[in-house]
N, C-alpha and C. Protein backbone atom coordinates (compact mmCIF):
# COMPACT_ATOMS: atom_id res chain seq x y z
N UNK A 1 49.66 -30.72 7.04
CA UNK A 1 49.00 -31.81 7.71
C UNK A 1 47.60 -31.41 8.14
N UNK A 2 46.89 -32.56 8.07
CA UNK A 2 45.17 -31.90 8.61
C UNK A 2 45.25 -31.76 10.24
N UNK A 3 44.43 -31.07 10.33
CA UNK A 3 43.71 -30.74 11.95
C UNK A 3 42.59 -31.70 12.21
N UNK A 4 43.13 -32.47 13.79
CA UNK A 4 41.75 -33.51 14.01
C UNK A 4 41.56 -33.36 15.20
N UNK A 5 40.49 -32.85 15.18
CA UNK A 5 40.04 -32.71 17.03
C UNK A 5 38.56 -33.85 17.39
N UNK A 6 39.61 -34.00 18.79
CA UNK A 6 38.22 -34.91 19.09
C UNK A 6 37.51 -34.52 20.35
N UNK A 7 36.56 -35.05 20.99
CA UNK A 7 35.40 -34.53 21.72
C UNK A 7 34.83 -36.24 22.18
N UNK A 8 33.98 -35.84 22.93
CA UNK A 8 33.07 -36.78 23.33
C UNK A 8 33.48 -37.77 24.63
N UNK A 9 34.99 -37.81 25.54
CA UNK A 9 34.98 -37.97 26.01
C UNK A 9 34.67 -38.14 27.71
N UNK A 10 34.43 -38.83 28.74
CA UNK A 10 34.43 -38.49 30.07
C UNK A 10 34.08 -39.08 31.20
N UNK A 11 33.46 -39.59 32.09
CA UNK A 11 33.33 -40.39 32.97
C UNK A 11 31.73 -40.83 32.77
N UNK A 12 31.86 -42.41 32.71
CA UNK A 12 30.60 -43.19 32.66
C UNK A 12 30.62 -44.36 33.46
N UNK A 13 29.55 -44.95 34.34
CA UNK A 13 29.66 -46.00 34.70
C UNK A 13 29.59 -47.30 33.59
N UNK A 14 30.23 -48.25 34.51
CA UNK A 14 30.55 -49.74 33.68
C UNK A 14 28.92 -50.06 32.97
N UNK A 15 29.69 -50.25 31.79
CA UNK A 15 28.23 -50.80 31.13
C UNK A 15 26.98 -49.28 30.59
N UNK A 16 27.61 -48.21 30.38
CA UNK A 16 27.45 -47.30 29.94
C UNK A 16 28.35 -46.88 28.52
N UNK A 17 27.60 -45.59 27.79
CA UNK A 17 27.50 -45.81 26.62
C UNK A 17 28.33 -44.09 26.45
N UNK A 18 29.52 -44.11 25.55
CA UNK A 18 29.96 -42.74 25.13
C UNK A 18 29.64 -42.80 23.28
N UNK A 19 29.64 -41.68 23.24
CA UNK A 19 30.11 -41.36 21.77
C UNK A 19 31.23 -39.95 21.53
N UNK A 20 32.46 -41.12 20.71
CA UNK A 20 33.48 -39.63 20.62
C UNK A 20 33.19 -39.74 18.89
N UNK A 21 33.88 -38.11 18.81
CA UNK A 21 33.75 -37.67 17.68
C UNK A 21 34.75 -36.92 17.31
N UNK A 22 35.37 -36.75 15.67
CA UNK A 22 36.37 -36.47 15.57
C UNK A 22 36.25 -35.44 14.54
N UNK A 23 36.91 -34.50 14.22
CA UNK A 23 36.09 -33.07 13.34
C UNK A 23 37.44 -33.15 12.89
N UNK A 24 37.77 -33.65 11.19
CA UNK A 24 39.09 -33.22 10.43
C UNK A 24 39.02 -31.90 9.67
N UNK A 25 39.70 -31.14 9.59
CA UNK A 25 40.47 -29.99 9.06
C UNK A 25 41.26 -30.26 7.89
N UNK A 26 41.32 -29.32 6.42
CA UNK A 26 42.43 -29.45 5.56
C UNK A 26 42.66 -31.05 5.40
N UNK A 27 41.64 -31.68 4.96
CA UNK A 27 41.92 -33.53 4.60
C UNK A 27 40.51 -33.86 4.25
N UNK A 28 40.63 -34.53 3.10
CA UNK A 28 39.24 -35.14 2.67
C UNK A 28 39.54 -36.80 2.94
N UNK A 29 38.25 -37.45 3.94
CA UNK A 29 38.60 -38.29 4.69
C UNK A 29 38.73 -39.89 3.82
N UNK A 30 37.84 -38.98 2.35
CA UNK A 30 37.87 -40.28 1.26
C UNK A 30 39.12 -41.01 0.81
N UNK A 31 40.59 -40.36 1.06
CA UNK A 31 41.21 -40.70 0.56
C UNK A 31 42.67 -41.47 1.97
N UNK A 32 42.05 -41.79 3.15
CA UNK A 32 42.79 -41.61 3.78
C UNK A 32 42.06 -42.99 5.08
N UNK A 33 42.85 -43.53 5.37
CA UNK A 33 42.44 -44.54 6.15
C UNK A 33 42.63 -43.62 8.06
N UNK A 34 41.50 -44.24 8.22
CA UNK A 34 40.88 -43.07 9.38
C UNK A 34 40.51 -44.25 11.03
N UNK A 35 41.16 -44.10 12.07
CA UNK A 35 40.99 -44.64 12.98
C UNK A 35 41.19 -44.24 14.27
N UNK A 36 40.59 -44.50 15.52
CA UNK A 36 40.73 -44.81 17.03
C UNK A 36 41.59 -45.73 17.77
N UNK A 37 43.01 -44.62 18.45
CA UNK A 37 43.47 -45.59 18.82
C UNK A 37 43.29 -45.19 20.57
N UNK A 38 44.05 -46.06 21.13
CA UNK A 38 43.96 -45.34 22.73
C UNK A 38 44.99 -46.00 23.39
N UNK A 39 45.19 -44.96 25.06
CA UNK A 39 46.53 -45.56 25.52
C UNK A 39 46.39 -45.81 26.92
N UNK A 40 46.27 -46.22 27.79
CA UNK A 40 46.02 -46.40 28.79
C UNK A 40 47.20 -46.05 30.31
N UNK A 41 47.06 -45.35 30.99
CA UNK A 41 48.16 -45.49 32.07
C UNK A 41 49.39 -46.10 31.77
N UNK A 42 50.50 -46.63 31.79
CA UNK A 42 51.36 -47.71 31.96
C UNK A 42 51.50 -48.71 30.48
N UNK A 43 50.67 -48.19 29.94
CA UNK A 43 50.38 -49.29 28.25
C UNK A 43 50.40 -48.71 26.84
N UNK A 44 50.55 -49.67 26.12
CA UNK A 44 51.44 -49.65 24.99
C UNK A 44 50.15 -48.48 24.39
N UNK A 45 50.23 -47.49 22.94
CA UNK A 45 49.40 -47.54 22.36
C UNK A 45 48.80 -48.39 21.48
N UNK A 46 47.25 -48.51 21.25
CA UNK A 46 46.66 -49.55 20.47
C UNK A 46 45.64 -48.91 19.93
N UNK A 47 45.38 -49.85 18.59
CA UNK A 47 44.55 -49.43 17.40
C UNK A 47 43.48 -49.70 17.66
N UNK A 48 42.26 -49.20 17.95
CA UNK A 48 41.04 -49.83 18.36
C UNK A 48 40.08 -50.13 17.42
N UNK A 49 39.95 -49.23 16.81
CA UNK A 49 39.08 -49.48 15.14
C UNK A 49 39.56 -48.56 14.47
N UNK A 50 39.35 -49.29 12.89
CA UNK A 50 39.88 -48.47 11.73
C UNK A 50 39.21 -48.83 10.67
N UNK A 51 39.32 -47.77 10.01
CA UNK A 51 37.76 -48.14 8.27
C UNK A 51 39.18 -47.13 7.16
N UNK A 52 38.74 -47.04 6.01
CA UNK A 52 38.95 -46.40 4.86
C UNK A 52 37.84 -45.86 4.35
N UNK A 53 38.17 -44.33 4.14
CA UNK A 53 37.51 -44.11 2.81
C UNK A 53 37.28 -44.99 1.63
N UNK A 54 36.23 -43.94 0.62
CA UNK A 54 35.86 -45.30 -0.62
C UNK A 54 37.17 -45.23 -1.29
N UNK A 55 38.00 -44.19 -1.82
CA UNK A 55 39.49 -44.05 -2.42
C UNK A 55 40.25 -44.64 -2.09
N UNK A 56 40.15 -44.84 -0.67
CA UNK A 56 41.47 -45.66 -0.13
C UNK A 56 41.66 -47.24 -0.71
N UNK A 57 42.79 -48.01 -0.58
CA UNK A 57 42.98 -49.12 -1.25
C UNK A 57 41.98 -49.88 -0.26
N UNK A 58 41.13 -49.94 0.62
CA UNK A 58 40.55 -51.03 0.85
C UNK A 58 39.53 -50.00 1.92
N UNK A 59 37.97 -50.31 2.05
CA UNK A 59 36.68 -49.61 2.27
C UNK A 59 36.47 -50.46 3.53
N UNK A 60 37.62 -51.44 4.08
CA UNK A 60 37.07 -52.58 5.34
C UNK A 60 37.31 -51.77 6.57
N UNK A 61 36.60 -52.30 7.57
CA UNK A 61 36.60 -52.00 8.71
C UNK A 61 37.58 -53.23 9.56
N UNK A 62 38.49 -52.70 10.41
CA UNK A 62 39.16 -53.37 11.14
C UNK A 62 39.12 -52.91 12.59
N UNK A 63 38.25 -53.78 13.73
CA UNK A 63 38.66 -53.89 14.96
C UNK A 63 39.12 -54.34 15.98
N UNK A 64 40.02 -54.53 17.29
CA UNK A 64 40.33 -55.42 17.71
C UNK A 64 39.42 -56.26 18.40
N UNK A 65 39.53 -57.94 19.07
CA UNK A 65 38.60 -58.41 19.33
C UNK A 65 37.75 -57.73 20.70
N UNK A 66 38.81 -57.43 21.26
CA UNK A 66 38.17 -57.19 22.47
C UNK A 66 37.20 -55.78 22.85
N UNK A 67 36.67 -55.14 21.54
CA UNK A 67 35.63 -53.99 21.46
C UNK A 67 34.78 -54.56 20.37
N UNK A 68 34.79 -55.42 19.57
CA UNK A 68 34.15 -56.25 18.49
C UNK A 68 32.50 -56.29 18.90
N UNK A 69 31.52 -56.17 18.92
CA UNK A 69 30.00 -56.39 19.44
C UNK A 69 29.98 -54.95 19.99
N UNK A 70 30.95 -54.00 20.34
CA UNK A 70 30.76 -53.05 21.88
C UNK A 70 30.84 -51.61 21.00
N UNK A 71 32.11 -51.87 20.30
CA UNK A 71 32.48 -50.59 19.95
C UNK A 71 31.93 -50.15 18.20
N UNK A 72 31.80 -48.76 17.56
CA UNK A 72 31.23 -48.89 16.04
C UNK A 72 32.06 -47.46 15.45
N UNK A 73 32.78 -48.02 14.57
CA UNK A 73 33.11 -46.70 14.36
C UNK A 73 32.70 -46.51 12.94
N UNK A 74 32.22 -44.91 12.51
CA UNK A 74 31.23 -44.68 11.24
C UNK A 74 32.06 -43.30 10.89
N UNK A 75 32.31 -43.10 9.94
CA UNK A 75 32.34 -41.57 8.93
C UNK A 75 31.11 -40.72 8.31
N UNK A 76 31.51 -39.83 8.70
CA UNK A 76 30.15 -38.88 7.83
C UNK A 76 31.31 -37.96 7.33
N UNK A 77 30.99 -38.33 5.57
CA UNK A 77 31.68 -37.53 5.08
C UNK A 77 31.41 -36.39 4.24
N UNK A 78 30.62 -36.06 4.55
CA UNK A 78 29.75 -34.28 4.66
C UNK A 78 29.98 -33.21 5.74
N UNK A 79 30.23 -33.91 6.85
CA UNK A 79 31.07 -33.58 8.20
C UNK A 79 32.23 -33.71 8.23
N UNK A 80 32.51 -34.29 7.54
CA UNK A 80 34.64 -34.47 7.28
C UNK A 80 34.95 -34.94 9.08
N UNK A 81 33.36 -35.85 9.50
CA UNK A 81 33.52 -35.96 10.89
C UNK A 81 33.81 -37.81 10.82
N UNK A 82 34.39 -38.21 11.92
CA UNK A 82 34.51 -40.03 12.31
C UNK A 82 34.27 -40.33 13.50
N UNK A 83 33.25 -40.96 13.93
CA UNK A 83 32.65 -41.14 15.03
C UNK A 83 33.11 -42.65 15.69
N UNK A 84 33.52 -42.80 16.87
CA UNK A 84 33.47 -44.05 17.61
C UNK A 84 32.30 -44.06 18.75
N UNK A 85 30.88 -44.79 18.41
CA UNK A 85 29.88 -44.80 19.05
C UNK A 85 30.60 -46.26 20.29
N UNK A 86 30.82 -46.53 21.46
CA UNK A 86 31.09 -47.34 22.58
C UNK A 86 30.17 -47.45 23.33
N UNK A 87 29.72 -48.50 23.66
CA UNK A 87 28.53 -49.52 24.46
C UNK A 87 29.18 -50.42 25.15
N UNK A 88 28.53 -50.46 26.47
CA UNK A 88 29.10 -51.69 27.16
C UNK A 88 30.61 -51.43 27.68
N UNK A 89 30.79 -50.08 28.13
CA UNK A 89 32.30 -49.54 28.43
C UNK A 89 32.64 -50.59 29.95
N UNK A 90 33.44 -50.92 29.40
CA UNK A 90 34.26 -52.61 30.51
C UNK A 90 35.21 -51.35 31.63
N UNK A 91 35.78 -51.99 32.97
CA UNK A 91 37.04 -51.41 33.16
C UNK A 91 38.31 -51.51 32.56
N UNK A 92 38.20 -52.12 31.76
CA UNK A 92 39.50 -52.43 30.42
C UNK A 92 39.71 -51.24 29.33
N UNK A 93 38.12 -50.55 28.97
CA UNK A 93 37.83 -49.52 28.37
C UNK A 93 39.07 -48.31 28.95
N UNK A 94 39.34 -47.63 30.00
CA UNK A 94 39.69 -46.27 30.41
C UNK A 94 40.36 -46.15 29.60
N UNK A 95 41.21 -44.62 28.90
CA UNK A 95 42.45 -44.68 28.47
C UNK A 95 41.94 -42.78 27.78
N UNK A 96 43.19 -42.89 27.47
CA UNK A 96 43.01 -41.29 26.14
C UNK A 96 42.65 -41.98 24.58
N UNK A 97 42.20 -41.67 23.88
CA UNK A 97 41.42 -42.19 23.09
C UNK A 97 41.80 -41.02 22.14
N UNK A 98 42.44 -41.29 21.01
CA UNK A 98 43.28 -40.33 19.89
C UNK A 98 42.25 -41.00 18.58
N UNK A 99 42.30 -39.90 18.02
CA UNK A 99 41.95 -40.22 16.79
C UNK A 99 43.05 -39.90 15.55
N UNK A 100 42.95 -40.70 14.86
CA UNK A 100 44.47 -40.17 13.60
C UNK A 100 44.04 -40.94 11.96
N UNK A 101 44.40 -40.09 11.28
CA UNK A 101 44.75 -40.75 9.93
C UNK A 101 46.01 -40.63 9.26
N UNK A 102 46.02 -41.46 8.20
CA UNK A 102 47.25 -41.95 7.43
C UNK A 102 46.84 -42.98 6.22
N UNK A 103 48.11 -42.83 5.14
CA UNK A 103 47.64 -43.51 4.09
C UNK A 103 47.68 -44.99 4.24
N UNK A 104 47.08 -45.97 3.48
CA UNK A 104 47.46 -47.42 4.08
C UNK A 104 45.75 -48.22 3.96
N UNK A 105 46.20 -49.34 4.58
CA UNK A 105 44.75 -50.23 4.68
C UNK A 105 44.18 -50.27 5.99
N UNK A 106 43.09 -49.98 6.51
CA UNK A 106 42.73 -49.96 7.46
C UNK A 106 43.73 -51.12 8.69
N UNK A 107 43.45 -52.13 8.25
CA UNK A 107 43.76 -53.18 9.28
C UNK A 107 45.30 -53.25 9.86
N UNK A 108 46.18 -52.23 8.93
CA UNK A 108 47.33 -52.22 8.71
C UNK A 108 47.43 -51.13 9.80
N UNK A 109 47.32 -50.06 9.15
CA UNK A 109 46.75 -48.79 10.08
C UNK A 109 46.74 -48.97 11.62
N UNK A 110 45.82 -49.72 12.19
CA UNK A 110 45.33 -50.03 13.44
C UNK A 110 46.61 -50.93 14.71
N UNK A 111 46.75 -51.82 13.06
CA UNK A 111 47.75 -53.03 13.66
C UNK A 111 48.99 -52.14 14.23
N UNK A 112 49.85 -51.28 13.57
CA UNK A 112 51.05 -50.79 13.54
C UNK A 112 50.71 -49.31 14.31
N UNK A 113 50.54 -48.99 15.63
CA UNK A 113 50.37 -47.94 15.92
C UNK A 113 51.43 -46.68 16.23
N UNK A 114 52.74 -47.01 15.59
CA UNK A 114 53.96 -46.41 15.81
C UNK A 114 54.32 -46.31 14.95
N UNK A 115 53.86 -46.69 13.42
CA UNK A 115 54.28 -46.02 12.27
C UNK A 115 53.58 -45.64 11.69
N UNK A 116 54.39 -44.08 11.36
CA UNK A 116 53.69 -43.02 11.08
C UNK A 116 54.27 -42.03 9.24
N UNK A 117 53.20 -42.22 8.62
CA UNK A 117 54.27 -41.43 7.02
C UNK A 117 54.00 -40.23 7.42
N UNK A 118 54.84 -39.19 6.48
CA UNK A 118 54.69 -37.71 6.31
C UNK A 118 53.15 -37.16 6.16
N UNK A 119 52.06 -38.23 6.06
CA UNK A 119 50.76 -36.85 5.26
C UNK A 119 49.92 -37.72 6.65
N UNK A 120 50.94 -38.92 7.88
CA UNK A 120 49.77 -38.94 9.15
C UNK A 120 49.47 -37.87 9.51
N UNK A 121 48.24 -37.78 10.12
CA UNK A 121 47.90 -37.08 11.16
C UNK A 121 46.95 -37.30 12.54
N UNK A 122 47.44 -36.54 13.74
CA UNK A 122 47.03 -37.01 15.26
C UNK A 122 46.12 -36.19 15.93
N UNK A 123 44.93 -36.38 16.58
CA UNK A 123 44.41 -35.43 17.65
C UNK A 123 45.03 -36.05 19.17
N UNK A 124 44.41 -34.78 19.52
CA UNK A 124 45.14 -34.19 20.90
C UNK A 124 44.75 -35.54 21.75
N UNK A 125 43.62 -36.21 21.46
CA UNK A 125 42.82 -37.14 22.53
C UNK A 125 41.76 -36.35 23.49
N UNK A 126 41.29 -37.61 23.94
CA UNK A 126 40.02 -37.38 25.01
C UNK A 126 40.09 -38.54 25.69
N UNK A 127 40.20 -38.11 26.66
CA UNK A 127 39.69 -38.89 28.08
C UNK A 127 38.74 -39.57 28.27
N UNK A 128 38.99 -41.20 28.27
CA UNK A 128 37.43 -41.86 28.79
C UNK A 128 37.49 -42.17 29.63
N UNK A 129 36.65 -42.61 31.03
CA UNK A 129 37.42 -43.30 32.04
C UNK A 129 35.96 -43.86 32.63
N UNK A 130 35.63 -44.97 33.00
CA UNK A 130 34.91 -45.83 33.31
C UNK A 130 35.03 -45.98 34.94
N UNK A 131 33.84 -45.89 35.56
CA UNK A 131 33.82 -46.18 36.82
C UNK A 131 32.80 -46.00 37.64
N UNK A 132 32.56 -46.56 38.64
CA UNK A 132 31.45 -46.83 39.82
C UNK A 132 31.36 -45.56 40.21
């Protein structure tokens, strides 16, 4: 399984701007649908954005509405790195913020955050947390 570590998390006021970043190991990201999910205190996990490589069956980006305008997530795949650039961090924002891949279609990926095949893989998370 690949190694995915992420970074970039930590305390910002409302309406402030993070960028996390995710560094894969042993996985070329072209072939593998690649996304941000996060979990909050007391709450379910959720898919926040998700893209594909060009290999993968579909190159779309899928996010939910409520980070849509705020949140951007981009691949650099020379860096074997996936970035979620966040603007406009709401108090709705806080949570651990995982990054993971798996085979599949992005939108699929994101939607279903509890199923997982043999070649997924998870980082540890990072901490965002929004506040005055």
């Amino acid at each position: 399984q690949a190694r995915l570590v992420e970074s970039g998390g930590g305390l910002v006021q409302p309406g402030g701007s993070l960028r996390l970043s995710c560094v894969a190991s042993d996985l070329t990201l072209d072939y593998y649908a690649i996304g941000w999910f996060r979990q909050a205190p007391g709450k379910e996990l959720e898919g926040v954005s998700c893209t594909g490589g060009s290999d993968s069956s579909d190159g779309s980006t899928y996010s939910i509405d409520s980070v849509k305008g705020r949140f951007t997530i981009s691949v650099d795949k020379v860096k074997n790195t996936v970035y979620l650039q966040m603007n406009s961090l709401q108090p709705e924002d806080p949570a651990v913020y995982y990054c993971a891949t798996d085979i599949g279609v992005p939108a699929d990926f994101c939607r279903a955050p509890y199923t997982r095949s043999v070649v997924g893989s998870w980082g540890q998370g990072t901490q965002v947390t929004v506040s005055s």
